[in-house]
N, C-alpha and C. Protein backbone atom coordinates (compact mmCIF):
# COMPACT_ATOMS: atom_id res chain seq x y z
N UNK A 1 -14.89 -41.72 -43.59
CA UNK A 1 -15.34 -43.04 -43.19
C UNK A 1 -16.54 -43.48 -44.03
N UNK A 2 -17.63 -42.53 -44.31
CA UNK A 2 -18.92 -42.74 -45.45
C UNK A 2 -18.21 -43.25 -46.25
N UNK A 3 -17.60 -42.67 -46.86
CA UNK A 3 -16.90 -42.89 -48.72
C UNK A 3 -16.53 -43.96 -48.67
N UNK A 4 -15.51 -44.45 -47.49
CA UNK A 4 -14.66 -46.02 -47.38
C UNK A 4 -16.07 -47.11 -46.93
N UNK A 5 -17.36 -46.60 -47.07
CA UNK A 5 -18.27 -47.80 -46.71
C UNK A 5 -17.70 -48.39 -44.74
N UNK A 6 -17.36 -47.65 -44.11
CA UNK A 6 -17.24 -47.70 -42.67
C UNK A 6 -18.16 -47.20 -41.97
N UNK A 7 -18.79 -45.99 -42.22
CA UNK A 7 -19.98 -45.43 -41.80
C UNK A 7 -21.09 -45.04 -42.66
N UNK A 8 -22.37 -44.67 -41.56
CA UNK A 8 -23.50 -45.00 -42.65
C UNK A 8 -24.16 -42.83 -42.38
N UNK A 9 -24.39 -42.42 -43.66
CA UNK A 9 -25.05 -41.25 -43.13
C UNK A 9 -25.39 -41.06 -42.03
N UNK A 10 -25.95 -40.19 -41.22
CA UNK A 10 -26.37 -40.07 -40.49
C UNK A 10 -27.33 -38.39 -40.48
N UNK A 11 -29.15 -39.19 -41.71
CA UNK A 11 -29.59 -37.97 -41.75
C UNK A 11 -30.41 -37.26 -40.89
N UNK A 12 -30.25 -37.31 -39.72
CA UNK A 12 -31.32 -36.62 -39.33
C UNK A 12 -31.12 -35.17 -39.17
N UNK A 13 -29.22 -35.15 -39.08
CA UNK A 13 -29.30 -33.40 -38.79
C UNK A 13 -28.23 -33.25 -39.92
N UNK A 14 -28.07 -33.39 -41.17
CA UNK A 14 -27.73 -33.41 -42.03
C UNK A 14 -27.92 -34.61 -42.88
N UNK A 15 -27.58 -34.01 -44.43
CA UNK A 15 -27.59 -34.86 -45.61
C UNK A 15 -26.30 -34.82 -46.42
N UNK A 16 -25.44 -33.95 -45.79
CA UNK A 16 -24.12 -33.73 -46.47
C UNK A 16 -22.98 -35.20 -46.99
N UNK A 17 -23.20 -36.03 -46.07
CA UNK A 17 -22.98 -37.54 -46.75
C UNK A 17 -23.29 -38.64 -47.35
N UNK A 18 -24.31 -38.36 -47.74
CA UNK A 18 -25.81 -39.05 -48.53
C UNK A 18 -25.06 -39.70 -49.69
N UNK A 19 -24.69 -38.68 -50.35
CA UNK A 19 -23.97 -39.01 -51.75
C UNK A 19 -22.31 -39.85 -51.48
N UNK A 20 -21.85 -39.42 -50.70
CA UNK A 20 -20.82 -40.64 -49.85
C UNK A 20 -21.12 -41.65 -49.86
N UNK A 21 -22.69 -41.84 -48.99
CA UNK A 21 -22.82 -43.15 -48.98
C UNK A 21 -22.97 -44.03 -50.05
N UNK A 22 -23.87 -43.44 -51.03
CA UNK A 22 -24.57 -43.84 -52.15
C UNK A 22 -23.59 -44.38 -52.87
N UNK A 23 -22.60 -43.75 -52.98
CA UNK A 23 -21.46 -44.11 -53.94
C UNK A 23 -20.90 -45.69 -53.12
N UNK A 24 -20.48 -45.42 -51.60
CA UNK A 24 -19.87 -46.39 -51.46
C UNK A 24 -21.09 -47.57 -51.36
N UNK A 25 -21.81 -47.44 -51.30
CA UNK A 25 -22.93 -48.65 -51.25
C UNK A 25 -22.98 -49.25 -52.96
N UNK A 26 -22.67 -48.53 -54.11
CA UNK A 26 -22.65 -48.99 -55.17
C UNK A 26 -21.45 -49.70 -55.68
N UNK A 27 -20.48 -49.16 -55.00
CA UNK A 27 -18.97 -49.90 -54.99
C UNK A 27 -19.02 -50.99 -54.21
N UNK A 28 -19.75 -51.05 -53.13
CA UNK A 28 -19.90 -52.63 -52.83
C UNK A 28 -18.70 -52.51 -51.72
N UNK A 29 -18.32 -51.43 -51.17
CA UNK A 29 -17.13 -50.84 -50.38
C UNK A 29 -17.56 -51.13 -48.82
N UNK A 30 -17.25 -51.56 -47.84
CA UNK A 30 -16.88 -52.08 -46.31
C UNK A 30 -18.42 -52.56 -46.11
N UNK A 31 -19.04 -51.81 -45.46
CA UNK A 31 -20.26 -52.75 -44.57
C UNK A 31 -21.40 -52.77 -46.07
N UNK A 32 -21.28 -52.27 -47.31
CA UNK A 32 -21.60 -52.77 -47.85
C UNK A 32 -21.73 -53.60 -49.00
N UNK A 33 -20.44 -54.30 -48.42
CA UNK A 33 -19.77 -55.60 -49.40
C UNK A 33 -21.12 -56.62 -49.36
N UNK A 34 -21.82 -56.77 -48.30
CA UNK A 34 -22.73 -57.97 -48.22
C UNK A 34 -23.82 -57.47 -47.74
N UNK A 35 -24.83 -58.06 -46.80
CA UNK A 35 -26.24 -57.81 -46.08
C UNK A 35 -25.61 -56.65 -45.08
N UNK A 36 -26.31 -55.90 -44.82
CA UNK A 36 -26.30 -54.45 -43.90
C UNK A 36 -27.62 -54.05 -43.34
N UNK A 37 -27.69 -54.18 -42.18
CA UNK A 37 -29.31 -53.77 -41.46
C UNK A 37 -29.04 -52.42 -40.96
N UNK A 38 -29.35 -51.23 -41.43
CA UNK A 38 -28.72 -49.98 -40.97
C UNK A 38 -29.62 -50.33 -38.89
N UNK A 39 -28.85 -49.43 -38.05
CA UNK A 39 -28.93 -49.45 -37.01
C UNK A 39 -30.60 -49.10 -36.72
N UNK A 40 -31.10 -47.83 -37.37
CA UNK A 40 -32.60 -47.48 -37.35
C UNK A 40 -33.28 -48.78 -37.32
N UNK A 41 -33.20 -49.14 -38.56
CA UNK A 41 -33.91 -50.68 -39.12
C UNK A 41 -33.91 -52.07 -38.12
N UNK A 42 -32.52 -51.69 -37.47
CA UNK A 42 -32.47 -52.63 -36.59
C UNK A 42 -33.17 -52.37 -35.18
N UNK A 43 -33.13 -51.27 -34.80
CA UNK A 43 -33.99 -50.76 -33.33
C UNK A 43 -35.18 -51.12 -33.82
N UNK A 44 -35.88 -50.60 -35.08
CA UNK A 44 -37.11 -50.59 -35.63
C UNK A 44 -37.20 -52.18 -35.03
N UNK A 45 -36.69 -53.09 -36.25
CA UNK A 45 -36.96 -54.54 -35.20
C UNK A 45 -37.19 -54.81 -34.31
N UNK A 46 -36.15 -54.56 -32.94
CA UNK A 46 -36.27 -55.03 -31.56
C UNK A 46 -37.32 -54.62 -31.69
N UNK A 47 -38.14 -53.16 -31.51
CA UNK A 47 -39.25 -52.93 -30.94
C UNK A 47 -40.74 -53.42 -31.17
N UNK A 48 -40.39 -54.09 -32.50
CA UNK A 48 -41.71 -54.38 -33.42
C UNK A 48 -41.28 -55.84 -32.76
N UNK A 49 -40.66 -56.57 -32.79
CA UNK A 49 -40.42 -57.85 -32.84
C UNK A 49 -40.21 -58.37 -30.72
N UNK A 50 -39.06 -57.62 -30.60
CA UNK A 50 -38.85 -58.37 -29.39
C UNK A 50 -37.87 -59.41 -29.67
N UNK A 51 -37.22 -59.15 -31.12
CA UNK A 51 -36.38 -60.59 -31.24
C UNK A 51 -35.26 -60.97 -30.46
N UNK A 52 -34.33 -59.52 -30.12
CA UNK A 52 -33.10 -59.97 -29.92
C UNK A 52 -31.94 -60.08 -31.03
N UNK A 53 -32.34 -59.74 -32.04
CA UNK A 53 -30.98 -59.90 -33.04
C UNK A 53 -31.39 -59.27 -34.30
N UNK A 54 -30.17 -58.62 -35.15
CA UNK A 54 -30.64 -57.83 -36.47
C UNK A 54 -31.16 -59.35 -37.52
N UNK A 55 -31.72 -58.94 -38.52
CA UNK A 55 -31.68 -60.08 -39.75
C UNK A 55 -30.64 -59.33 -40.82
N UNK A 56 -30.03 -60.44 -41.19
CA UNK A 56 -29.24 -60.16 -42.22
C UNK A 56 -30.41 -59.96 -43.43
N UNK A 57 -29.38 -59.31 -44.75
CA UNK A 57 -30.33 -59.45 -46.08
C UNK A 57 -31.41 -58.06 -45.77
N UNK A 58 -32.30 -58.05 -46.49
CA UNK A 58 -33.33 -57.22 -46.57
C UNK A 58 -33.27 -56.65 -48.02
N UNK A 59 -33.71 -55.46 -48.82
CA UNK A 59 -33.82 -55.52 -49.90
C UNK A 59 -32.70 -55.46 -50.64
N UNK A 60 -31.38 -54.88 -50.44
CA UNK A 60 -30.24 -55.14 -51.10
C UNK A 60 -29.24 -56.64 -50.69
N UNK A 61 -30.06 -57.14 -49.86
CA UNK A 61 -29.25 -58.27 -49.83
C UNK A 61 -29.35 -59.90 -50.08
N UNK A 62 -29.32 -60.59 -50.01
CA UNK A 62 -29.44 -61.65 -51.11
C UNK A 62 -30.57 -62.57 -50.80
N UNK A 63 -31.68 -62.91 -51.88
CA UNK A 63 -33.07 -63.40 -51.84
C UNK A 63 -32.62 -64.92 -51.21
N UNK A 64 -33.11 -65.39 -50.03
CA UNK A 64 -32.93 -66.71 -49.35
C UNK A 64 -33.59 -67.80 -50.14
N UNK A 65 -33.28 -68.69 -50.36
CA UNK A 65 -34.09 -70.44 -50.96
C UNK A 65 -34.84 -70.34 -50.34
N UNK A 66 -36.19 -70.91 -51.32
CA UNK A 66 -37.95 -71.29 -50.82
C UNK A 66 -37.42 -72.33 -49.94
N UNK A 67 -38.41 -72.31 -49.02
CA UNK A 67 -38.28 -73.25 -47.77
C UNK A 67 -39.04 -74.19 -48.46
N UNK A 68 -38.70 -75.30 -47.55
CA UNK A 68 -39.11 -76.82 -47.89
C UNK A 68 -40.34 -76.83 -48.40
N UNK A 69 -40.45 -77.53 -49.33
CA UNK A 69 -41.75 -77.50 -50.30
C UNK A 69 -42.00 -76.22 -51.32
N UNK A 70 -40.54 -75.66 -51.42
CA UNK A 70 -41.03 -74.35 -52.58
C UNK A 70 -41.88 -73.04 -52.24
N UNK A 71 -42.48 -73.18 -50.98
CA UNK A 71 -43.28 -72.36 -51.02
C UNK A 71 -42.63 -70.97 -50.01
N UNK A 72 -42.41 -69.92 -50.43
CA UNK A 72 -41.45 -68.96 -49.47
C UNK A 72 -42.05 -67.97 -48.91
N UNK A 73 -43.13 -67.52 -49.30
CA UNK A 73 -43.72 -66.36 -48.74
C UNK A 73 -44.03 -66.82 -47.57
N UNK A 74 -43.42 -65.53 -46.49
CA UNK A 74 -44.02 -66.06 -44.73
C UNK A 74 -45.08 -65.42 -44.94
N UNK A 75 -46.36 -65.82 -44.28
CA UNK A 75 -47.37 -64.90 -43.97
C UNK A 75 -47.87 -65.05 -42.20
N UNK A 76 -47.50 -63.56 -41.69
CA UNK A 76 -47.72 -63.59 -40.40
C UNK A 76 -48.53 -63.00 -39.70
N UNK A 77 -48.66 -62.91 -38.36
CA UNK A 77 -50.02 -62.38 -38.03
C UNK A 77 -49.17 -61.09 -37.00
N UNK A 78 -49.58 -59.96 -36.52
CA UNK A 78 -48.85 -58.77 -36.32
C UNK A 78 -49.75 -58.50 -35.01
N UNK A 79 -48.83 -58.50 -33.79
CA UNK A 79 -49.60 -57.49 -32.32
C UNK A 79 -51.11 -57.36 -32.20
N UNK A 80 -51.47 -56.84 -33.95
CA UNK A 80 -53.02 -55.71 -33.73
C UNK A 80 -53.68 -56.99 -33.97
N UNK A 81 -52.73 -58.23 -34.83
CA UNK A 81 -53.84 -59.40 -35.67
C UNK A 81 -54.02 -58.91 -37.00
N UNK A 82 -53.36 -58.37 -37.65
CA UNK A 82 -53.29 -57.92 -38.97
C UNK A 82 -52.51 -59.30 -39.35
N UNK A 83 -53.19 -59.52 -41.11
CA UNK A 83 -52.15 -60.81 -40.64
C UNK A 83 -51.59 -59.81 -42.35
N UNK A 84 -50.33 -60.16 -42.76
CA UNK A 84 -49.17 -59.53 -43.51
C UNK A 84 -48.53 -60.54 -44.18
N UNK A 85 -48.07 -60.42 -45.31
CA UNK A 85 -47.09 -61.90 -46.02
C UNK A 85 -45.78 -60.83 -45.97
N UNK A 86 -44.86 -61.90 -46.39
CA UNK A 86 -43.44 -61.17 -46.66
C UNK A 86 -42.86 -62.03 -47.65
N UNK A 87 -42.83 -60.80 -48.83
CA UNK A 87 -41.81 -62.06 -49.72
C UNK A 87 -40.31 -62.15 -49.58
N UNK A 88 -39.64 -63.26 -50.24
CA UNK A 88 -38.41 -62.77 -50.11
C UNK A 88 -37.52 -61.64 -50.41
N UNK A 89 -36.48 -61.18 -50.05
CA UNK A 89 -36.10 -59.87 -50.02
C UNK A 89 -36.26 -58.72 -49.67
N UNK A 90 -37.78 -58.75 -49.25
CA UNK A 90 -37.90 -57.74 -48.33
C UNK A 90 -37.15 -57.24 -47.14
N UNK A 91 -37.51 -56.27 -46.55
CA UNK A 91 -37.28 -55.83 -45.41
C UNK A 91 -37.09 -56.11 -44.21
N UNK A 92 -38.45 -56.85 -43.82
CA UNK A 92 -38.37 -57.71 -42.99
C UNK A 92 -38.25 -59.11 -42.95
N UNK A 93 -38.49 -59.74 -44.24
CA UNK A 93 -38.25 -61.27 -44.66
C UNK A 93 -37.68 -62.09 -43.76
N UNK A 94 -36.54 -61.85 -43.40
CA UNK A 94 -35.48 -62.54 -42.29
C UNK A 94 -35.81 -62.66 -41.39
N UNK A 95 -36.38 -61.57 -40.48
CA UNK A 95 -36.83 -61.64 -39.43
C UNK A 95 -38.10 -62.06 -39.05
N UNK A 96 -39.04 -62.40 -39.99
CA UNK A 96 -39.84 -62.69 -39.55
C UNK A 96 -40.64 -64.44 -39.33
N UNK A 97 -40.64 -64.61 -38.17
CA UNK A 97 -40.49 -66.16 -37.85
C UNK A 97 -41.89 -66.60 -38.14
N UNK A 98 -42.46 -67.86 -38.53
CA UNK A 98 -43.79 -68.28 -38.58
C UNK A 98 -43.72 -69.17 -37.17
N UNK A 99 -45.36 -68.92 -36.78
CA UNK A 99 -45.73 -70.01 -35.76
C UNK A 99 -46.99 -70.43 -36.66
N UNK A 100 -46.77 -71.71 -36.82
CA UNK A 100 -48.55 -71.83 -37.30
C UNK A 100 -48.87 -72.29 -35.92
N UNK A 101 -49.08 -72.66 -34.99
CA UNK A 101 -49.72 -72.69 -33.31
C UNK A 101 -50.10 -71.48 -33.65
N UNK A 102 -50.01 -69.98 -33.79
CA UNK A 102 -50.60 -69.07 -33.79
C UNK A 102 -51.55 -68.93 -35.54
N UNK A 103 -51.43 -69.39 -36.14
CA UNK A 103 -52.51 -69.51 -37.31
C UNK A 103 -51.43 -68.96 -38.01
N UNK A 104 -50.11 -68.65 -38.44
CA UNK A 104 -49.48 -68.02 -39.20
C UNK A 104 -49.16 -69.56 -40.62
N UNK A 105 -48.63 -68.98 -41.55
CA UNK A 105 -48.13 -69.94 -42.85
C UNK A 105 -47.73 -69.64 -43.54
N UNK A 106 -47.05 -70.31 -44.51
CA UNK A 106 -46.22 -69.82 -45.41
C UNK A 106 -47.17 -69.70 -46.99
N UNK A 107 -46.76 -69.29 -48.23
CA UNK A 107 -48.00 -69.17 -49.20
C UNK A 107 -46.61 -69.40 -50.20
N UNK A 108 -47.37 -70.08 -51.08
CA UNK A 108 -46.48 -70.04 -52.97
C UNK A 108 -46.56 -68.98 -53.96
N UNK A 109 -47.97 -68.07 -53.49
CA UNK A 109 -47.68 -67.01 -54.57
C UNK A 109 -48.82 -66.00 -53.60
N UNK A 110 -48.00 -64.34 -54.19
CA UNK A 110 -49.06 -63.38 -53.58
C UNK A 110 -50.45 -63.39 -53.76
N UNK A 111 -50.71 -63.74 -54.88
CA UNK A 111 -51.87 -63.96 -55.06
C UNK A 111 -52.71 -65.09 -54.43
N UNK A 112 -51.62 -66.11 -53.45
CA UNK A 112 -52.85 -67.08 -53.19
C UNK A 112 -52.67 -66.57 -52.00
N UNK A 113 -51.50 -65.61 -51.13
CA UNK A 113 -51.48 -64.53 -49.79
C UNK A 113 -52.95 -64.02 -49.88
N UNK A 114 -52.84 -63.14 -51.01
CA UNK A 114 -53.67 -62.25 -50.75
C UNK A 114 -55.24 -62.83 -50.89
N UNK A 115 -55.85 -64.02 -51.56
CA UNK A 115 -57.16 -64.47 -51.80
C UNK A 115 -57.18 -65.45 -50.39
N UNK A 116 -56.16 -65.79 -49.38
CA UNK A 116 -56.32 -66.33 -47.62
C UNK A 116 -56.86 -64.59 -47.08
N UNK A 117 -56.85 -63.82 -47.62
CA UNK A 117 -57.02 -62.07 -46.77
C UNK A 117 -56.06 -61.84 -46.08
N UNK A 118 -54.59 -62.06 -46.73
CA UNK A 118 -53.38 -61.09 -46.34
C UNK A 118 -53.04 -60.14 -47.32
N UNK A 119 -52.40 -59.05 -46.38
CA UNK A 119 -51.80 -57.78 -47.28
C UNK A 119 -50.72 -57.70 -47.41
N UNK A 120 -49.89 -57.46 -47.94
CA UNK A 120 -48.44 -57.22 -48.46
C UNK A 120 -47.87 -56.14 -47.17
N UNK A 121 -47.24 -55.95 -46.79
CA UNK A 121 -46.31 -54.91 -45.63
C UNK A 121 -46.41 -53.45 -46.29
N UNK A 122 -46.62 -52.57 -45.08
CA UNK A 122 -47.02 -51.56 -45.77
C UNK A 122 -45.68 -50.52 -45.59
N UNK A 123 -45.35 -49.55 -46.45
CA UNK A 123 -44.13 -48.81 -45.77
C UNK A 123 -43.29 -48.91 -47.32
């Protein structure tokens, strides 16, 4: 099922399908013909987020159009108040919603993220 891109490793008590996967993820073979949020990634979400739903895309999957006005980087503010940008393609990119009511915004380049005193996502 790895090889046919139907299932995804599963390393925690082995690595014996790793290279299964790898292959079928480069063939572009079943769940990863397009965007794929492995299941981890997706729990990881709910719990960080509270959203309710996986995001499509993330780093192998396809960079979304700058939102209105060109400018795409979300930059958000996180539980602790850390505030974080996300560019496109990332990881979390998709999922992560702006409120400016909460002081959050979007930025045109990391560099003008990072000179407001945001950090890039760490991980």
């Amino acid at each position: 099922m790895v090889t046919q891109g139907l299932a995804i490793a599963y390393r925690r008590y082995s690595t014996d399908y790793v290279a299964a996967e790898t292959a079928a993820k480069a063939a572009k073979r079943g769940i990863w013909a397009g965007a794929f949020t492995t299941p981890s990634d997706w729990r990881e979400g709910e719990r960080a987020k509270g959203m309710g739903f996986a995001a499509p895309g993330g780093p192998d999957g396809p960079i979304p159009a700058p939102a209105a006005g060109g400018c795409a980087i979300k930059g958000n503010i996180s539980a602790k108040g850390d505030k974080i940008y996300h560019v496109p393609g990332t990881r979390d990119y998709e999922r992560t919603r702006i409120s400016e009511k909460s002081g959050e915004r979007m930025f045109c380049s990391e560099d003008e993220a990072k000179t407001a005193g945001w950090r890039s996502p760490r991980g």
